[in-house]
Protein backbone atom coordinates (compact mmCIF):
# COMPACT_ATOMS: atom_id res chain seq x y z
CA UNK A 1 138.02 103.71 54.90
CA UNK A 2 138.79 106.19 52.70
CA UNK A 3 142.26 107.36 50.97
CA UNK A 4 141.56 110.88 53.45
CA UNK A 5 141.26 108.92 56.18
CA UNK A 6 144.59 107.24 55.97
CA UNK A 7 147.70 109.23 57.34
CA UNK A 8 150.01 110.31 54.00
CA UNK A 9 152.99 108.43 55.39
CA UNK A 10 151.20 105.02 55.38
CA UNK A 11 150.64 105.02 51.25
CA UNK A 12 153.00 106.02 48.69
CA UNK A 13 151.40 109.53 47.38
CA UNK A 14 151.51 108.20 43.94
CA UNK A 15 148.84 106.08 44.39
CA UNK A 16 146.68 108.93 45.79
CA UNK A 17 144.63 109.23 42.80
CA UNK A 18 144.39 105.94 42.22
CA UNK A 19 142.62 105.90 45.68
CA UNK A 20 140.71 108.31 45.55
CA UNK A 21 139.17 106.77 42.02
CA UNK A 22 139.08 103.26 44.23
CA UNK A 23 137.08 104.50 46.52
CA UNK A 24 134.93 106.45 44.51
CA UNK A 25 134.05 103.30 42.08
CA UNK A 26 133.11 101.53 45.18
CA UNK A 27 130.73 103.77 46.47
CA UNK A 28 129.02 103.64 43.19
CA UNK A 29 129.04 99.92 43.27
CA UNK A 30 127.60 100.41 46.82
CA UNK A 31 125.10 102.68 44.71
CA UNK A 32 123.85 99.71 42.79
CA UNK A 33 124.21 96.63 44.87
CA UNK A 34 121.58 98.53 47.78
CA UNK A 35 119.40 98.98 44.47
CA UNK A 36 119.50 95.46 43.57
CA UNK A 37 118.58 94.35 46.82
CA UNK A 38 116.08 96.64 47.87
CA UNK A 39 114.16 96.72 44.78
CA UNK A 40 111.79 93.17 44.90
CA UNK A 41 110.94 90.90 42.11
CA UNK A 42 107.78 92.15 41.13
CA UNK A 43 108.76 95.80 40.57
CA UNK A 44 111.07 94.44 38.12
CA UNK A 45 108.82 93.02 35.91
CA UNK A 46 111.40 90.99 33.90
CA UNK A 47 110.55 88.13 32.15
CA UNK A 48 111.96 84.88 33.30
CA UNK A 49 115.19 85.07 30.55
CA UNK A 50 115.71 88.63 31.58
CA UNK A 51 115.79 87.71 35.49
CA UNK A 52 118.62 85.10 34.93
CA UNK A 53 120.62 87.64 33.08
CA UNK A 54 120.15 89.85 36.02
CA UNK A 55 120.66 87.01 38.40
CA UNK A 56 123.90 85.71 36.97
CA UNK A 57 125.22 89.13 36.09
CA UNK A 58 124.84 89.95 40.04
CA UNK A 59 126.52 86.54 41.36
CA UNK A 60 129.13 87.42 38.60
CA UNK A 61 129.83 91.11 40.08
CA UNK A 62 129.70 90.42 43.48
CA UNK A 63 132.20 87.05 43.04
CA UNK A 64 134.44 89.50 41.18
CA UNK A 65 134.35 91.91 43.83
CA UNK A 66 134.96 88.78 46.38
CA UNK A 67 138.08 87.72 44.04
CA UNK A 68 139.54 91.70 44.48
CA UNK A 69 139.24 91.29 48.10
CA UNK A 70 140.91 87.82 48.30
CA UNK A 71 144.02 89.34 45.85
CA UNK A 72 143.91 92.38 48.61
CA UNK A 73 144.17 90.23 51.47
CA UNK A 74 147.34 88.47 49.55
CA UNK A 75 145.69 85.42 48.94
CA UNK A 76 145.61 83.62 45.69
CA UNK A 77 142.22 83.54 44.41
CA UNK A 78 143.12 81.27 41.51
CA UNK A 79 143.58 78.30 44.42
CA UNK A 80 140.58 79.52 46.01
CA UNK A 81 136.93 78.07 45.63
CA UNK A 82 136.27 81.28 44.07
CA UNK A 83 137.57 80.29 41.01
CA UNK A 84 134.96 77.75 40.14
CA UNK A 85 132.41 79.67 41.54
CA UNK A 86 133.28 82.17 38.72
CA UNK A 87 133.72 79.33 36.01
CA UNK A 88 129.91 77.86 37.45
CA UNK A 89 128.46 80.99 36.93
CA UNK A 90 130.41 81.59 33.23
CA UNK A 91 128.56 78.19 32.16
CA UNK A 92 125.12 79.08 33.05
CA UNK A 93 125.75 82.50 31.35
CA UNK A 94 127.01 80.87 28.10
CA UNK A 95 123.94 78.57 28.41
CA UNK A 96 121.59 81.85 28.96
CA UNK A 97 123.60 83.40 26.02
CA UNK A 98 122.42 80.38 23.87
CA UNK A 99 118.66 80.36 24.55
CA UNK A 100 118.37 84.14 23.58
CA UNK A 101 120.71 83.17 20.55
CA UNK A 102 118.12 80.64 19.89
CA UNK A 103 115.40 82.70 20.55
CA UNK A 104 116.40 85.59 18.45
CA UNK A 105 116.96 83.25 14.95
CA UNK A 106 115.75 84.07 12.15
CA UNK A 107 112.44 82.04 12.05
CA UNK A 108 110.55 81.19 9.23
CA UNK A 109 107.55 83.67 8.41
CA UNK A 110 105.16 81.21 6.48
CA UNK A 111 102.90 84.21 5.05
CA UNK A 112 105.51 85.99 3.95
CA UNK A 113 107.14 83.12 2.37
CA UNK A 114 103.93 82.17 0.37
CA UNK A 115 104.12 85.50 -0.82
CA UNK A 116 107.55 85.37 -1.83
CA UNK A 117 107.02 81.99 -3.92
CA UNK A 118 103.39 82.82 -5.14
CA UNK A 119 104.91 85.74 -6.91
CA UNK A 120 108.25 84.22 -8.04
CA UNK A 121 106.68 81.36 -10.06
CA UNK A 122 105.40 82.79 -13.59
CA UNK A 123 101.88 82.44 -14.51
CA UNK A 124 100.16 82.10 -17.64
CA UNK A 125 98.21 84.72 -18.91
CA UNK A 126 94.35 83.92 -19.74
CA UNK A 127 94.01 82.72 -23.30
CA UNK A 128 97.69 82.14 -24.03
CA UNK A 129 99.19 78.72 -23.89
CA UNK A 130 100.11 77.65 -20.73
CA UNK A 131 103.60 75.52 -22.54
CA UNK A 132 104.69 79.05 -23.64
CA UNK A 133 108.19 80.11 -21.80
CA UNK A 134 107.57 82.98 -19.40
CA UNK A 135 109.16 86.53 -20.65
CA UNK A 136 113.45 86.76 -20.28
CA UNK A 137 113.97 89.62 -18.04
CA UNK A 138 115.52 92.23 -19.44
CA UNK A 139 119.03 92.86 -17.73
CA UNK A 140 121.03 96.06 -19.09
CA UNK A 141 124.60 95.13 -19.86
CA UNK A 142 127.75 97.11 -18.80
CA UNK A 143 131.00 97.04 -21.07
């Protein structure tokens, strides 16, 4: 039902616009919820990570949406089993948010490495004593 369809005299009209923008954020949650479901798990081609982002974010949303409703209906969602429905769901995120931290540390590039040390050390030149001390860089100094 929308805030036009109500008769003036049953809202306060200061909360007209605040309606109207109600109602319009709902329709485009509407908007993406009917894409979510219509749209099957192949077309996504997510990997399996990516699908329980999607997964969780979408039990998230529509548990949110479930706690607005309770708060509209005057109940108490914080005594409600919605509550640790929410806090189940936070978990598995925060366990989803570690594997990708996991996933995206820095890791150890062993080519690049060898590289790194293979030119670091100092090597002797051919036909010069290899007990000779390699050459001090030169370093400019500032006063």
């Amino acid at each position: 039902m929308m805030a036009e369809d109500i008769p003036p005299e049953d809202y306060p009209s200061e909360i007209e616009e605040y309606l109207t923008g109600f109602d319009t954020s709902l329709g485009s949650v509407d908007g993406v919820v009917q894409k979510l479901m219509t749209a099957s798990r192949n077309e996504q081609k997510l990997d399996p990570l990516e699908q329980a982002k999607l997964d969780l974010m979408s039990a998230y949303a529509l548990n949110s949406l479930f706690w607005m409703y309770l708060v509209t209906q005057g109940i108490n969602p914080k005594e409600h089993g919605i509550k640790q429905e929410l806090e189940r769901i936070r978990a598995h995120m925060n366990k989803v948010k570690e594997i990708t931290d996991r996933k995206k540390a820095a890791r150890l590039d062993k080519g690049a490495a060898g590289r790194f040390v293979r030119n670091a050390l100092w090597q002797a030149e051919e036909g010069k004593d290899a007990t000779e001390q390699p050459p001090k860089a030169k370093h400019k100094r500032f006063k």
